[in-house]
PDB file of N, CA and C in Angstrom:
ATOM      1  N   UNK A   1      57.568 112.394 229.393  1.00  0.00           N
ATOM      2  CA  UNK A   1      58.274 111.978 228.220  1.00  0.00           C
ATOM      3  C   UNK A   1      59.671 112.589 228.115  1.00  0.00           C
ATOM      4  N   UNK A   2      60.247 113.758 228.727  1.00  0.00           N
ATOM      5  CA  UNK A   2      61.489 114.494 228.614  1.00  0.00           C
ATOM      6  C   UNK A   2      62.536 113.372 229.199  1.00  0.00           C
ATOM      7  N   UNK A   3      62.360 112.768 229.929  1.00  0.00           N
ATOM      8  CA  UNK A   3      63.302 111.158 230.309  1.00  0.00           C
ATOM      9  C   UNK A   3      63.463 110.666 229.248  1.00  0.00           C
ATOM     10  N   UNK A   4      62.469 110.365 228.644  1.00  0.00           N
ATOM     11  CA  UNK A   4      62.885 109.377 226.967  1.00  0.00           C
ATOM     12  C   UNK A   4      63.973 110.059 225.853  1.00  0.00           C
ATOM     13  N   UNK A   5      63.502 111.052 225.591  1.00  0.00           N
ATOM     14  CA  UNK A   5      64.405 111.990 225.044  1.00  0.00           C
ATOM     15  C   UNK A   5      65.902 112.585 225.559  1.00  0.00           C
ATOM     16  N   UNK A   6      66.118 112.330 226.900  1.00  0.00           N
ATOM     17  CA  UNK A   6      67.307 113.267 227.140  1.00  0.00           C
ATOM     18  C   UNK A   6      67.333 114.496 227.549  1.00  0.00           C
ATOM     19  N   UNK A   7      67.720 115.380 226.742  1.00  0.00           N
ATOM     20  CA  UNK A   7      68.700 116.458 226.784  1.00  0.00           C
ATOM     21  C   UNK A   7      68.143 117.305 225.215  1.00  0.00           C
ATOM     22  N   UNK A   8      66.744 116.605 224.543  1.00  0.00           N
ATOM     23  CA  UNK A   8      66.623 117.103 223.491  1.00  0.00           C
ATOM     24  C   UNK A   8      65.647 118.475 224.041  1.00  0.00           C
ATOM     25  N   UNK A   9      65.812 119.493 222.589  1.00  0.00           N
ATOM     26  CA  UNK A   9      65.564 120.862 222.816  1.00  0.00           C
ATOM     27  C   UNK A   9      64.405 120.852 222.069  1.00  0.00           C
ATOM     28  N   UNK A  10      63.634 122.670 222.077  1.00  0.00           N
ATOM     29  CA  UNK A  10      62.439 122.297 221.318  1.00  0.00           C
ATOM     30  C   UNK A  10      62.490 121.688 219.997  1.00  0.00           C
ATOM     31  N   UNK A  11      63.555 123.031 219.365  1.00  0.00           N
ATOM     32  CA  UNK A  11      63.974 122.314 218.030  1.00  0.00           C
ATOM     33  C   UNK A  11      63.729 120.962 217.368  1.00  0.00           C
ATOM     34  N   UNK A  12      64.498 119.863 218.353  1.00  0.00           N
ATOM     35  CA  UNK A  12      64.669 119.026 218.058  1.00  0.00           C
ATOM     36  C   UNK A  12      63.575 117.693 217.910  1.00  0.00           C
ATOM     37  N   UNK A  13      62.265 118.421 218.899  1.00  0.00           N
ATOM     38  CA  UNK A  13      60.866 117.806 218.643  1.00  0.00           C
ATOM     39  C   UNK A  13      60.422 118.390 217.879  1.00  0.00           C
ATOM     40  N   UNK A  14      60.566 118.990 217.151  1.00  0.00           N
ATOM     41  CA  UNK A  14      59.506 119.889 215.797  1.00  0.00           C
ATOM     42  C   UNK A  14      59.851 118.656 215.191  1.00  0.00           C
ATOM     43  N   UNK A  15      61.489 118.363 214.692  1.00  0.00           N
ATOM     44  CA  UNK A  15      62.368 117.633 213.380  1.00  0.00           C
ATOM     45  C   UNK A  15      61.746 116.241 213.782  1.00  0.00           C
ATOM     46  N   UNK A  16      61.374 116.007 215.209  1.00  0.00           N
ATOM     47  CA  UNK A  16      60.912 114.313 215.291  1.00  0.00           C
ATOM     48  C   UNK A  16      59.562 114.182 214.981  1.00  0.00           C
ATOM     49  N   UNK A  17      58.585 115.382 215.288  1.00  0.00           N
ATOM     50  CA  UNK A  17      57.008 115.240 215.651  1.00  0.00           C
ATOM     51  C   UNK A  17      56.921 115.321 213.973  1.00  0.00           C
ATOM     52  N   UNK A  18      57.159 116.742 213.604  1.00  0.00           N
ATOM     53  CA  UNK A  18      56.771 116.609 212.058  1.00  0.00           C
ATOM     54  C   UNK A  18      54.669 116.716 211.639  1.00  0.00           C
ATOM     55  N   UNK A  19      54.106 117.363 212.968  1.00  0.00           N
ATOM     56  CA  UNK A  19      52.839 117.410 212.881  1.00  0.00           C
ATOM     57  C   UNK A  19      52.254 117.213 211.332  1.00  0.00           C
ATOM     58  N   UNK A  20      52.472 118.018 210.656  1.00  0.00           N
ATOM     59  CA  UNK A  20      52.131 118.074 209.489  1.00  0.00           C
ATOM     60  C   UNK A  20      52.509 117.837 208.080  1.00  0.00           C
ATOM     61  N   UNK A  21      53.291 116.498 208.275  1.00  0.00           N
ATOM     62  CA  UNK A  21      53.684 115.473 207.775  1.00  0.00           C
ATOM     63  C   UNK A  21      52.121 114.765 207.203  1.00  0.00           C
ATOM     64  N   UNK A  22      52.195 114.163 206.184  1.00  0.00           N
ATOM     65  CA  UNK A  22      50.886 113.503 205.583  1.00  0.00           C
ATOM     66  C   UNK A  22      50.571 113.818 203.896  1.00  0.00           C
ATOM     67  N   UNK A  23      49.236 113.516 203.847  1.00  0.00           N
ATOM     68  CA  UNK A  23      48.795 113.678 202.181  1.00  0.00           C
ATOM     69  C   UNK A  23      47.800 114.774 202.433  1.00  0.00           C
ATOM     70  N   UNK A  24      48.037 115.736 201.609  1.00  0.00           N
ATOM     71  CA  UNK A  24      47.434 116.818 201.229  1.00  0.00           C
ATOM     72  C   UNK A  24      46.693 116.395 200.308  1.00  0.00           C
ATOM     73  N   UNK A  25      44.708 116.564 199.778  1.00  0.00           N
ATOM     74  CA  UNK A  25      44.345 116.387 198.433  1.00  0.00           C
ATOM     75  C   UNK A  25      43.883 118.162 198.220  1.00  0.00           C
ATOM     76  N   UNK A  26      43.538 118.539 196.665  1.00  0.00           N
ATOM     77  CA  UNK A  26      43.266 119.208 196.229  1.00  0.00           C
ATOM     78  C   UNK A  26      41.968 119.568 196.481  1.00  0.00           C
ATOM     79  N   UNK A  27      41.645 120.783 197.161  1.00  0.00           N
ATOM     80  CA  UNK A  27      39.882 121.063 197.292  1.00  0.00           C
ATOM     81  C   UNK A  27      39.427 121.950 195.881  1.00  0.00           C
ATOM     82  N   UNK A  28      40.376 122.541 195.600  1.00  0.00           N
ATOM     83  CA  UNK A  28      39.895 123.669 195.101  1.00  0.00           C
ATOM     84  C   UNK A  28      41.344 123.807 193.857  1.00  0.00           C
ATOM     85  N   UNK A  29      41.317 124.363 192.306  1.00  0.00           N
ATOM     86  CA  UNK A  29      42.389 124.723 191.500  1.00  0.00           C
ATOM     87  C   UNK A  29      41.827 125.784 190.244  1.00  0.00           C
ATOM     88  N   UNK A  30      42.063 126.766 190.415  1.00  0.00           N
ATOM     89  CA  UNK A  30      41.679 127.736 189.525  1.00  0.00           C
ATOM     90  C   UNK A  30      42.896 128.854 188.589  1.00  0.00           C
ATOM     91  N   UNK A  31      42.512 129.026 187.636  1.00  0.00           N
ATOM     92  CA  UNK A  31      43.903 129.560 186.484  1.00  0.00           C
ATOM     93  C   UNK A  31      43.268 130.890 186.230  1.00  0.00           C
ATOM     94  N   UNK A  32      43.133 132.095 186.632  1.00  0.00           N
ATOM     95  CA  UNK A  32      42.456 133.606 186.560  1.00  0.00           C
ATOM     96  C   UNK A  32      41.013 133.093 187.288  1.00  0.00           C
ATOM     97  N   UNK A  33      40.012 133.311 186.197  1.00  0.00           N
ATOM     98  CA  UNK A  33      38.954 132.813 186.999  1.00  0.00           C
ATOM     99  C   UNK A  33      38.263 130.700 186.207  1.00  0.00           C
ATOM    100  N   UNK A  34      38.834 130.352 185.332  1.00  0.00           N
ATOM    101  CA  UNK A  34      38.778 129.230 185.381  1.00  0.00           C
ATOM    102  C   UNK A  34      39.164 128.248 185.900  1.00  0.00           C
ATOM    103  N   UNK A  35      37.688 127.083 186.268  1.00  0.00           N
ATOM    104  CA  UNK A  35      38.045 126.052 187.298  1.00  0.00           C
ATOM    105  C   UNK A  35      38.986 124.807 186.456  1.00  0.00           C
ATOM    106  N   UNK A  36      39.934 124.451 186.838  1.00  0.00           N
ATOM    107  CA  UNK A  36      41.183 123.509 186.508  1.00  0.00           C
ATOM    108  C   UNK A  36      40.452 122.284 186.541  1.00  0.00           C
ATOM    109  N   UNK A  37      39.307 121.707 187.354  1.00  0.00           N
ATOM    110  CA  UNK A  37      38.851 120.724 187.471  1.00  0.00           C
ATOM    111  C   UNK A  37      38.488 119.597 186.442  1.00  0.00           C
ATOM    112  N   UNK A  38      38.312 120.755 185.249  1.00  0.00           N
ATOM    113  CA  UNK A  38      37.759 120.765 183.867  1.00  0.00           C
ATOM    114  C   UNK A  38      38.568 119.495 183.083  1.00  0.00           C
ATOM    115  N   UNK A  39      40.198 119.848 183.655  1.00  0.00           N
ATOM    116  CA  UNK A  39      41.258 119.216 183.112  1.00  0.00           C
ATOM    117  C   UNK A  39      42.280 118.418 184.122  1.00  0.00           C
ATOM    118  N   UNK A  40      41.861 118.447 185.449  1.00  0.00           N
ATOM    119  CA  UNK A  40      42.811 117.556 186.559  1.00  0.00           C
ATOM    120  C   UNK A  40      41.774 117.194 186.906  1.00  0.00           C
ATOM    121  N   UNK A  41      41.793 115.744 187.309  1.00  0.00           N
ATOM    122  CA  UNK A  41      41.301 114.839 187.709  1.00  0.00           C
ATOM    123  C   UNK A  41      40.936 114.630 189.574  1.00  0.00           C
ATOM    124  N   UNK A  42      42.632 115.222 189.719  1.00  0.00           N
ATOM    125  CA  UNK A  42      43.298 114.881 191.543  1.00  0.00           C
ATOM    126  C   UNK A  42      44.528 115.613 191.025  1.00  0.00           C
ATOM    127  N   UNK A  43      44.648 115.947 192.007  1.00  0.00           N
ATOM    128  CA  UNK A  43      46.004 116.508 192.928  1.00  0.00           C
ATOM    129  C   UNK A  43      46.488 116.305 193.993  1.00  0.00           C
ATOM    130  N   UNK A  44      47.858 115.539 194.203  1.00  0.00           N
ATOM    131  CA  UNK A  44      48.095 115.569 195.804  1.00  0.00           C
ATOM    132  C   UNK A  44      49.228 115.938 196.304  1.00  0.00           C
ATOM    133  N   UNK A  45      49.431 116.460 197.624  1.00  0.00           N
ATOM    134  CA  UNK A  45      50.964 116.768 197.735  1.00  0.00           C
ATOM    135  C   UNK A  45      51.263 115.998 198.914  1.00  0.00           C
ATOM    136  N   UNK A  46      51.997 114.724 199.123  1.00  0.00           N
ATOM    137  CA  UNK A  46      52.583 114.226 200.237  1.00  0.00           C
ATOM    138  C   UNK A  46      54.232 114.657 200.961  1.00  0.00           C
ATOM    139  N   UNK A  47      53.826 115.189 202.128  1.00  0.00           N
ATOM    140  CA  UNK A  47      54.441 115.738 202.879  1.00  0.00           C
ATOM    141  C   UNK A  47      54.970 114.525 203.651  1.00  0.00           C
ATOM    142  N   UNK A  48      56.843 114.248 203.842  1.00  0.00           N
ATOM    143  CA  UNK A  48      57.230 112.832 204.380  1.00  0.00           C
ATOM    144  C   UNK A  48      57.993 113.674 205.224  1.00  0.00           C
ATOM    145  N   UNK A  49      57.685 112.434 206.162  1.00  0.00           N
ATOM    146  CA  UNK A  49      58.836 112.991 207.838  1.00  0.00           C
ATOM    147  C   UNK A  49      60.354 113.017 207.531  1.00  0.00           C
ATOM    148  N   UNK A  50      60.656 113.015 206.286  1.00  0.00           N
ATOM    149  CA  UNK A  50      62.151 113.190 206.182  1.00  0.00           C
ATOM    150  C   UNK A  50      62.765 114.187 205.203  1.00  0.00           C
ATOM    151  N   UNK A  51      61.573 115.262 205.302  1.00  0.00           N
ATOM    152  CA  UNK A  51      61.604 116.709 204.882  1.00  0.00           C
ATOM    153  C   UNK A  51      61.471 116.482 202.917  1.00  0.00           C
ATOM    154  N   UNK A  52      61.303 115.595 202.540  1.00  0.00           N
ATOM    155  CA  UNK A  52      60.817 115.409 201.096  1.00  0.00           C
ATOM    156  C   UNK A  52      59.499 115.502 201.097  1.00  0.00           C
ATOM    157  N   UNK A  53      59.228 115.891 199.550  1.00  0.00           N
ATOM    158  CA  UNK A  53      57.321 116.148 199.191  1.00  0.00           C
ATOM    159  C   UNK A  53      57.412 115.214 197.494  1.00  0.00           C
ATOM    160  N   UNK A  54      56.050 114.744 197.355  1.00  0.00           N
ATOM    161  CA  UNK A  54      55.972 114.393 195.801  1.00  0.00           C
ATOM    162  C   UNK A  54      54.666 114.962 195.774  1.00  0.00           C
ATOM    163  N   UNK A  55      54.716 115.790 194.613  1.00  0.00           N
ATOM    164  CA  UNK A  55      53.340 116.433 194.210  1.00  0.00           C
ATOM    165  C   UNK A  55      52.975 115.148 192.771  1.00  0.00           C
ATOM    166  N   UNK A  56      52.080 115.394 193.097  1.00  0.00           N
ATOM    167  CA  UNK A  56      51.105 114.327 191.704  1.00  0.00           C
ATOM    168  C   UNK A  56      49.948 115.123 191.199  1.00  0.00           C
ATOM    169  N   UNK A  57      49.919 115.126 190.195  1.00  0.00           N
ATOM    170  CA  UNK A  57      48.734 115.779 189.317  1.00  0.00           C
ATOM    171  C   UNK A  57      48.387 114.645 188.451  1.00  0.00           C
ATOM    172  N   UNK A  58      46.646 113.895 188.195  1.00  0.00           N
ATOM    173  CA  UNK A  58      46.536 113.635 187.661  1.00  0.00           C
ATOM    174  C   UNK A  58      45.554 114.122 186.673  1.00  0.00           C
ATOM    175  N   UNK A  59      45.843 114.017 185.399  1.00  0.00           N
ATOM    176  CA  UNK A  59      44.850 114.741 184.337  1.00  0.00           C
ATOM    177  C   UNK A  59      44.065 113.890 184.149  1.00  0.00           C
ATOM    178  N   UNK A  60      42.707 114.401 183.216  1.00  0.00           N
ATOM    179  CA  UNK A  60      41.708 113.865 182.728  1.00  0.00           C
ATOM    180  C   UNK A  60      41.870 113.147 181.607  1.00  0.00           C
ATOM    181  N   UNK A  61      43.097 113.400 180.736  1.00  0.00           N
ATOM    182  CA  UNK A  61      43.597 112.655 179.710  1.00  0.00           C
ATOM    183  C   UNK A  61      43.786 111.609 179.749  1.00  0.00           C
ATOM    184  N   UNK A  62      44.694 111.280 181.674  1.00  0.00           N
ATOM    185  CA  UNK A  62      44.981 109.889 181.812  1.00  0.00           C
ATOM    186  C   UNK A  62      46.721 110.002 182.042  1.00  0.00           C
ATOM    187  N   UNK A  63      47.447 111.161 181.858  1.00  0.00           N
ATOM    188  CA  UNK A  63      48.839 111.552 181.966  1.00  0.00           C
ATOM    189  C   UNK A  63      48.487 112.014 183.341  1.00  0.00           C
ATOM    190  N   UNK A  64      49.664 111.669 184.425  1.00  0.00           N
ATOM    191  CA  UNK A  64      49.830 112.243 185.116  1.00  0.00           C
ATOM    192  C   UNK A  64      51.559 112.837 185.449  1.00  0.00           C
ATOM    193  N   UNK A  65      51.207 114.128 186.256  1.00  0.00           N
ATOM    194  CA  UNK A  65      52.607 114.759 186.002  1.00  0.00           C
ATOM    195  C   UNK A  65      52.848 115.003 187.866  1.00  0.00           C
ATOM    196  N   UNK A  66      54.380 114.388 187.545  1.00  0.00           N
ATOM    197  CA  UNK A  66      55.055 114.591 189.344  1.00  0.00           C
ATOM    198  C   UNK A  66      56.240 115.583 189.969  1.00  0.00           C
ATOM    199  N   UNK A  67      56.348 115.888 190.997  1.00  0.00           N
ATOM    200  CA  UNK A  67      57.255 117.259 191.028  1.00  0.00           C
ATOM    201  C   UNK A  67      58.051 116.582 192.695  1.00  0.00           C
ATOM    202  N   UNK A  68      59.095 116.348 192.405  1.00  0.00           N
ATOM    203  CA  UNK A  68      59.222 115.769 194.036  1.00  0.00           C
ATOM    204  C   UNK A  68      60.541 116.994 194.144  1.00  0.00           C
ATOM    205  N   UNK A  69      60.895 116.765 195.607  1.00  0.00           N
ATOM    206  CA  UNK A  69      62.081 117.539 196.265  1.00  0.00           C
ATOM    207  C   UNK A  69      61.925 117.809 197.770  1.00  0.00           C
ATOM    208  N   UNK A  70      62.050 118.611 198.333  1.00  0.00           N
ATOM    209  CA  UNK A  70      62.821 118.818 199.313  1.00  0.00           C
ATOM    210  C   UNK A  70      61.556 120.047 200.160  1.00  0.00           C
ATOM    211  N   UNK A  71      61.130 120.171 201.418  1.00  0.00           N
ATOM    212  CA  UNK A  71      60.256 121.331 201.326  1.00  0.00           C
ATOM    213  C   UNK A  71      60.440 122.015 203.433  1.00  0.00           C
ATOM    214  N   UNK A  72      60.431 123.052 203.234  1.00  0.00           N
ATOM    215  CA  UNK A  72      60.792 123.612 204.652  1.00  0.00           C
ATOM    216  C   UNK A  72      59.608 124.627 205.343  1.00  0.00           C
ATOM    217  N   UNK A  73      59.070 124.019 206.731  1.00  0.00           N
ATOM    218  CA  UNK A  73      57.946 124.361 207.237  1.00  0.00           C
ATOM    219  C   UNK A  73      58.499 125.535 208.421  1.00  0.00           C
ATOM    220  N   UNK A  74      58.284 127.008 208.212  1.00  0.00           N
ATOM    221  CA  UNK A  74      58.531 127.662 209.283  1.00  0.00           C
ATOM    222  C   UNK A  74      57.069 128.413 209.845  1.00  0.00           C
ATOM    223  N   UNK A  75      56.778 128.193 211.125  1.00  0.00           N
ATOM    224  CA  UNK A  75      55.700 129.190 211.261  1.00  0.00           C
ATOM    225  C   UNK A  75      54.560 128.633 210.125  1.00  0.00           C
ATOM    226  N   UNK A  76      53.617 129.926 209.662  1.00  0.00           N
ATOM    227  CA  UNK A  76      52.754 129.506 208.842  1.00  0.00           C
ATOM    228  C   UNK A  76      52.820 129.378 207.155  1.00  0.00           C
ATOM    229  N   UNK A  77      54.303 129.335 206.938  1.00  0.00           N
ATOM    230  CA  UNK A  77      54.957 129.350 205.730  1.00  0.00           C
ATOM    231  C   UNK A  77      55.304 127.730 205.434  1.00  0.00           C
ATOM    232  N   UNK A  78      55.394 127.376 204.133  1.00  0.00           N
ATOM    233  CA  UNK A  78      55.927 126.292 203.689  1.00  0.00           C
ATOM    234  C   UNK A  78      56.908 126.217 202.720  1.00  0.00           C
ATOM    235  N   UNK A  79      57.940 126.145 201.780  1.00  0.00           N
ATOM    236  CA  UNK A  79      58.636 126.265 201.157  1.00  0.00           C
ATOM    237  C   UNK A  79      59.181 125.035 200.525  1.00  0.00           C
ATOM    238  N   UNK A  80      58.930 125.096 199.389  1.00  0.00           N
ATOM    239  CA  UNK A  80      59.377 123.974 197.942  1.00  0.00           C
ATOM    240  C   UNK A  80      60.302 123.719 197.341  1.00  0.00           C
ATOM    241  N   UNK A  81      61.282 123.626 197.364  1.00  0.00           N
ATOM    242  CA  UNK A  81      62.694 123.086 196.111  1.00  0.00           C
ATOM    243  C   UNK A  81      62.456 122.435 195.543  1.00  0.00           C
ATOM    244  N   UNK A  82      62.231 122.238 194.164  1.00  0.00           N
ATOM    245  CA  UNK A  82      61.581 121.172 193.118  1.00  0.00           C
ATOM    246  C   UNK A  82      63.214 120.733 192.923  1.00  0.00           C
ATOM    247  N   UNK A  83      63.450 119.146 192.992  1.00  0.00           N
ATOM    248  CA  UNK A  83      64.275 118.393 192.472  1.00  0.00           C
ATOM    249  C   UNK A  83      64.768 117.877 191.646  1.00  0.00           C
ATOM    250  N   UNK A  84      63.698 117.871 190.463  1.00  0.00           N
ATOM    251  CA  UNK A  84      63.180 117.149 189.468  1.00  0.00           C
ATOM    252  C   UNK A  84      63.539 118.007 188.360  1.00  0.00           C
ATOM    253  N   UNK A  85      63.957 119.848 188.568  1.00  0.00           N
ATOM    254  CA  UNK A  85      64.313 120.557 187.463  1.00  0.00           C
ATOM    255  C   UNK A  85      65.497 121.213 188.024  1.00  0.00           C
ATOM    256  N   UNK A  86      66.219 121.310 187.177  1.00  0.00           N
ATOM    257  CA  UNK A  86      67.827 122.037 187.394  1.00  0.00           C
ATOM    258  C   UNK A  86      67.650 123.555 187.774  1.00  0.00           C
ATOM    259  N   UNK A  87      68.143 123.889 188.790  1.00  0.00           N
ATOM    260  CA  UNK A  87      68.171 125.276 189.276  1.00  0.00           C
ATOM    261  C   UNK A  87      66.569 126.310 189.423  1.00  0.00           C
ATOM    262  N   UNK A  88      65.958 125.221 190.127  1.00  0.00           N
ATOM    263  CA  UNK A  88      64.267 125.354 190.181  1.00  0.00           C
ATOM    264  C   UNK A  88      64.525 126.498 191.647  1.00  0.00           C
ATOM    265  N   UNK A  89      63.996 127.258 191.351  1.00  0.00           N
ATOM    266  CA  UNK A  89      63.658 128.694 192.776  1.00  0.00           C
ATOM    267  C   UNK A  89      63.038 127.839 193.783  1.00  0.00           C
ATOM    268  N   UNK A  90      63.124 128.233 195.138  1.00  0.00           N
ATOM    269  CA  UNK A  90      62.859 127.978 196.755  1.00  0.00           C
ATOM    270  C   UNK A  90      61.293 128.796 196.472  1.00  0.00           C
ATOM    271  N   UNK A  91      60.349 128.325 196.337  1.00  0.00           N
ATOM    272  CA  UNK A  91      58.843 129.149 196.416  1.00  0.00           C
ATOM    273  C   UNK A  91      57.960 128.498 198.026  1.00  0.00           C
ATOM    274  N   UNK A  92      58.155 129.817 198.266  1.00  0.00           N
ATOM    275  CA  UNK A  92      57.171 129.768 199.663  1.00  0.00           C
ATOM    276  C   UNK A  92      55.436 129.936 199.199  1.00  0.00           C
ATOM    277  N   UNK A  93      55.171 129.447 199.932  1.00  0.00           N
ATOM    278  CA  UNK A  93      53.587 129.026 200.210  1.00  0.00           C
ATOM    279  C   UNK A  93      52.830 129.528 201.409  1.00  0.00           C
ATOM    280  N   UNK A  94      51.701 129.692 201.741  1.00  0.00           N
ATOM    281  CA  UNK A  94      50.714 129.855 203.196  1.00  0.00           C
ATOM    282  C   UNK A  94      50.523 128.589 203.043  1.00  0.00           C
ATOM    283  N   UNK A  95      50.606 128.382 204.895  1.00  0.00           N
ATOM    284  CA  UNK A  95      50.368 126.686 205.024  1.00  0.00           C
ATOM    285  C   UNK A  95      49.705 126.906 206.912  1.00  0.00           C
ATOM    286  N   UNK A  96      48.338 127.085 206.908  1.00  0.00           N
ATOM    287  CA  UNK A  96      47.505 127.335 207.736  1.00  0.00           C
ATOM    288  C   UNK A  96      46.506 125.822 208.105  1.00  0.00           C
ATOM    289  N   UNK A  97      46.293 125.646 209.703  1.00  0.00           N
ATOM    290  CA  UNK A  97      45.273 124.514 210.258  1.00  0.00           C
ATOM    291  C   UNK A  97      45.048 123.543 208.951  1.00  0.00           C
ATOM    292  N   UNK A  98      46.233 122.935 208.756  1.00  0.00           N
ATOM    293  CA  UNK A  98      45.953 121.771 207.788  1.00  0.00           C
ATOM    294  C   UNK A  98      45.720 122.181 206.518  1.00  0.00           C
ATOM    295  N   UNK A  99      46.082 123.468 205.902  1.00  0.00           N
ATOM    296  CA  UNK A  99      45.842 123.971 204.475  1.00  0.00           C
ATOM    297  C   UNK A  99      47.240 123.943 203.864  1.00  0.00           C
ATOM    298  N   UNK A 100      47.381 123.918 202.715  1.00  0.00           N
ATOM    299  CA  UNK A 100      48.342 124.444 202.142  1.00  0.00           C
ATOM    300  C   UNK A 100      47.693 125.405 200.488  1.00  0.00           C
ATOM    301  N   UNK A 101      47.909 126.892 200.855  1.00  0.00           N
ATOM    302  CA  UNK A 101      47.595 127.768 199.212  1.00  0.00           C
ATOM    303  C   UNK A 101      48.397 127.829 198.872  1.00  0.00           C
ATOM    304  N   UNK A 102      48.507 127.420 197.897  1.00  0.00           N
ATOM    305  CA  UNK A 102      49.432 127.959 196.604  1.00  0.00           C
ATOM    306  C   UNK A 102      48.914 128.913 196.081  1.00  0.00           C
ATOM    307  N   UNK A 103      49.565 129.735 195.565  1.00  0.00           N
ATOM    308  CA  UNK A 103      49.190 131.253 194.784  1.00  0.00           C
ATOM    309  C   UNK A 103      50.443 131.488 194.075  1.00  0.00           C
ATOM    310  N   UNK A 104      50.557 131.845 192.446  1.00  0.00           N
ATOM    311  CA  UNK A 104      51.341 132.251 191.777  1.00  0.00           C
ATOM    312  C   UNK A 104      50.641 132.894 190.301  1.00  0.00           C
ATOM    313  N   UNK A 105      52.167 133.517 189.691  1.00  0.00           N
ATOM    314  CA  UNK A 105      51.154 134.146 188.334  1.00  0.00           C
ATOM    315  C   UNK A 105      51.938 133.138 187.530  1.00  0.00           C
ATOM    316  N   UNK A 106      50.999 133.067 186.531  1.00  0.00           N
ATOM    317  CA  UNK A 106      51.621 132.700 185.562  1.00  0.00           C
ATOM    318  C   UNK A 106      50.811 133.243 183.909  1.00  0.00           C
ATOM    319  N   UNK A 107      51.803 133.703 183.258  1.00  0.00           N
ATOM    320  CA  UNK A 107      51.542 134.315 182.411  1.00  0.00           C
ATOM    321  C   UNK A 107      50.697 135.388 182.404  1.00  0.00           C
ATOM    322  N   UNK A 108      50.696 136.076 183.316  1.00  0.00           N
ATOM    323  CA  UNK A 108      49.839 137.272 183.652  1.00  0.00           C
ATOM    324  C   UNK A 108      48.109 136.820 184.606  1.00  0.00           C
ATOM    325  N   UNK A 109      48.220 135.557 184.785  1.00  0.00           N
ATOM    326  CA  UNK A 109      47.067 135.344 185.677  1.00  0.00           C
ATOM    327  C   UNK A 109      47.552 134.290 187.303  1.00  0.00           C
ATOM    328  N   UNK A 110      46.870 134.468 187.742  1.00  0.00           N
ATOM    329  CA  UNK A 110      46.932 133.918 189.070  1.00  0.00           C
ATOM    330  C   UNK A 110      46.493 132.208 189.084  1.00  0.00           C
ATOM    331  N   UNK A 111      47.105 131.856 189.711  1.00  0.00           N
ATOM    332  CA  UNK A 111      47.316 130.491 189.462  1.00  0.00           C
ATOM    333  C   UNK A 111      47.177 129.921 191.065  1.00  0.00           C
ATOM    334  N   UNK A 112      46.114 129.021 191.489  1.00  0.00           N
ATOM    335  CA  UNK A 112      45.724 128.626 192.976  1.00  0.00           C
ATOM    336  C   UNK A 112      45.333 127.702 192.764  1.00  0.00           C
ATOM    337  N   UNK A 113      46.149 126.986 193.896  1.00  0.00           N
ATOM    338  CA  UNK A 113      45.602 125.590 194.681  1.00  0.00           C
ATOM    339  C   UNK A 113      45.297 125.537 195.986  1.00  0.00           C
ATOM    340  N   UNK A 114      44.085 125.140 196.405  1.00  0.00           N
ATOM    341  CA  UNK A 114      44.310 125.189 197.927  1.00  0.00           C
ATOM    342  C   UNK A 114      44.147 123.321 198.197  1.00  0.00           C
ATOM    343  N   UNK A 115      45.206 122.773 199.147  1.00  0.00           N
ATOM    344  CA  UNK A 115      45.183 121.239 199.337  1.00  0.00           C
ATOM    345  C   UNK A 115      44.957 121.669 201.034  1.00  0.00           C
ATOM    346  N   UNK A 116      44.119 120.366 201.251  1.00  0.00           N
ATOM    347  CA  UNK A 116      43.609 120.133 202.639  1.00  0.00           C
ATOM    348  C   UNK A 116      43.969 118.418 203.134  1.00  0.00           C
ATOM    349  N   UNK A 117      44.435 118.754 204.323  1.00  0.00           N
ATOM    350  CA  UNK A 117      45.200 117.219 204.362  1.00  0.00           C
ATOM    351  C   UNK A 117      44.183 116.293 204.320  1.00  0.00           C
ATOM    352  N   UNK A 118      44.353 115.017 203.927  1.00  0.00           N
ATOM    353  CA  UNK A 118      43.713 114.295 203.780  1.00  0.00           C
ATOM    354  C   UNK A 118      43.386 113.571 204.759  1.00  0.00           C
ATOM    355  N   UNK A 119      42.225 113.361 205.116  1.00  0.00           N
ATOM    356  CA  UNK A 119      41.742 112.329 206.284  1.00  0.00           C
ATOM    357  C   UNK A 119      41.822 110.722 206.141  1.00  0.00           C
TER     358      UNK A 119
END
């Protein structure tokens, strides 16, 4: 296959292959020790080969809430720029064999998602 390509470097097959590109669903969402399930319905995070993500949450209410932007895969790290809010922080993630955890506090408790790509 290096004939088809040229002169391209590794680099430059990561930016084409994009392995882990796809739809992430939600296995698991917990707020300290309560299960979120209670009140989200689904969760998904789609990962697009042109370095954008749209997260979707849908609630049990029937509202669902979306977070799109921009997201950067190094190693076993993943990293988020939310688009959608003005001067939103770069938050890195663990992003392991098709996982992605989220882990954060919020308001003094720990806040987790773990999404598993979707088959």
């Amino acid at each position: 296959m290096p004939f088809l390509l040229g002169n391209a470097k590794q680099s430059d097959l990561k930016e084409i292959s994009k392995p882990y590109a796809g739809t992430y669903a939600c296995k698991e969402m917990k707020y300290g020790e309560r299960d979120l399930s209670e009140y989200i319905s689904a969760a998904t995070i789609e990962l697009k080969n042109d370095g954008t993500y749209v997260l979707s949450v849908e609630m049990k209410n029937g509202k669902t809430r979306k977070s799109a932007g921009d997201y950067e895969v190094n190693g076993e790290t993943i990293a988020f720029i939310d688009k959608t809010k003005k001067n939103a922080p770069r938050r890195v993630f663990s992003r392991r064999n098709d996982e992605i955890e989220v882990v954060t506090m919020l308001h003094g408790k720990t806040l987790f998602f773990l999404f598993t790509r979707a088959s």
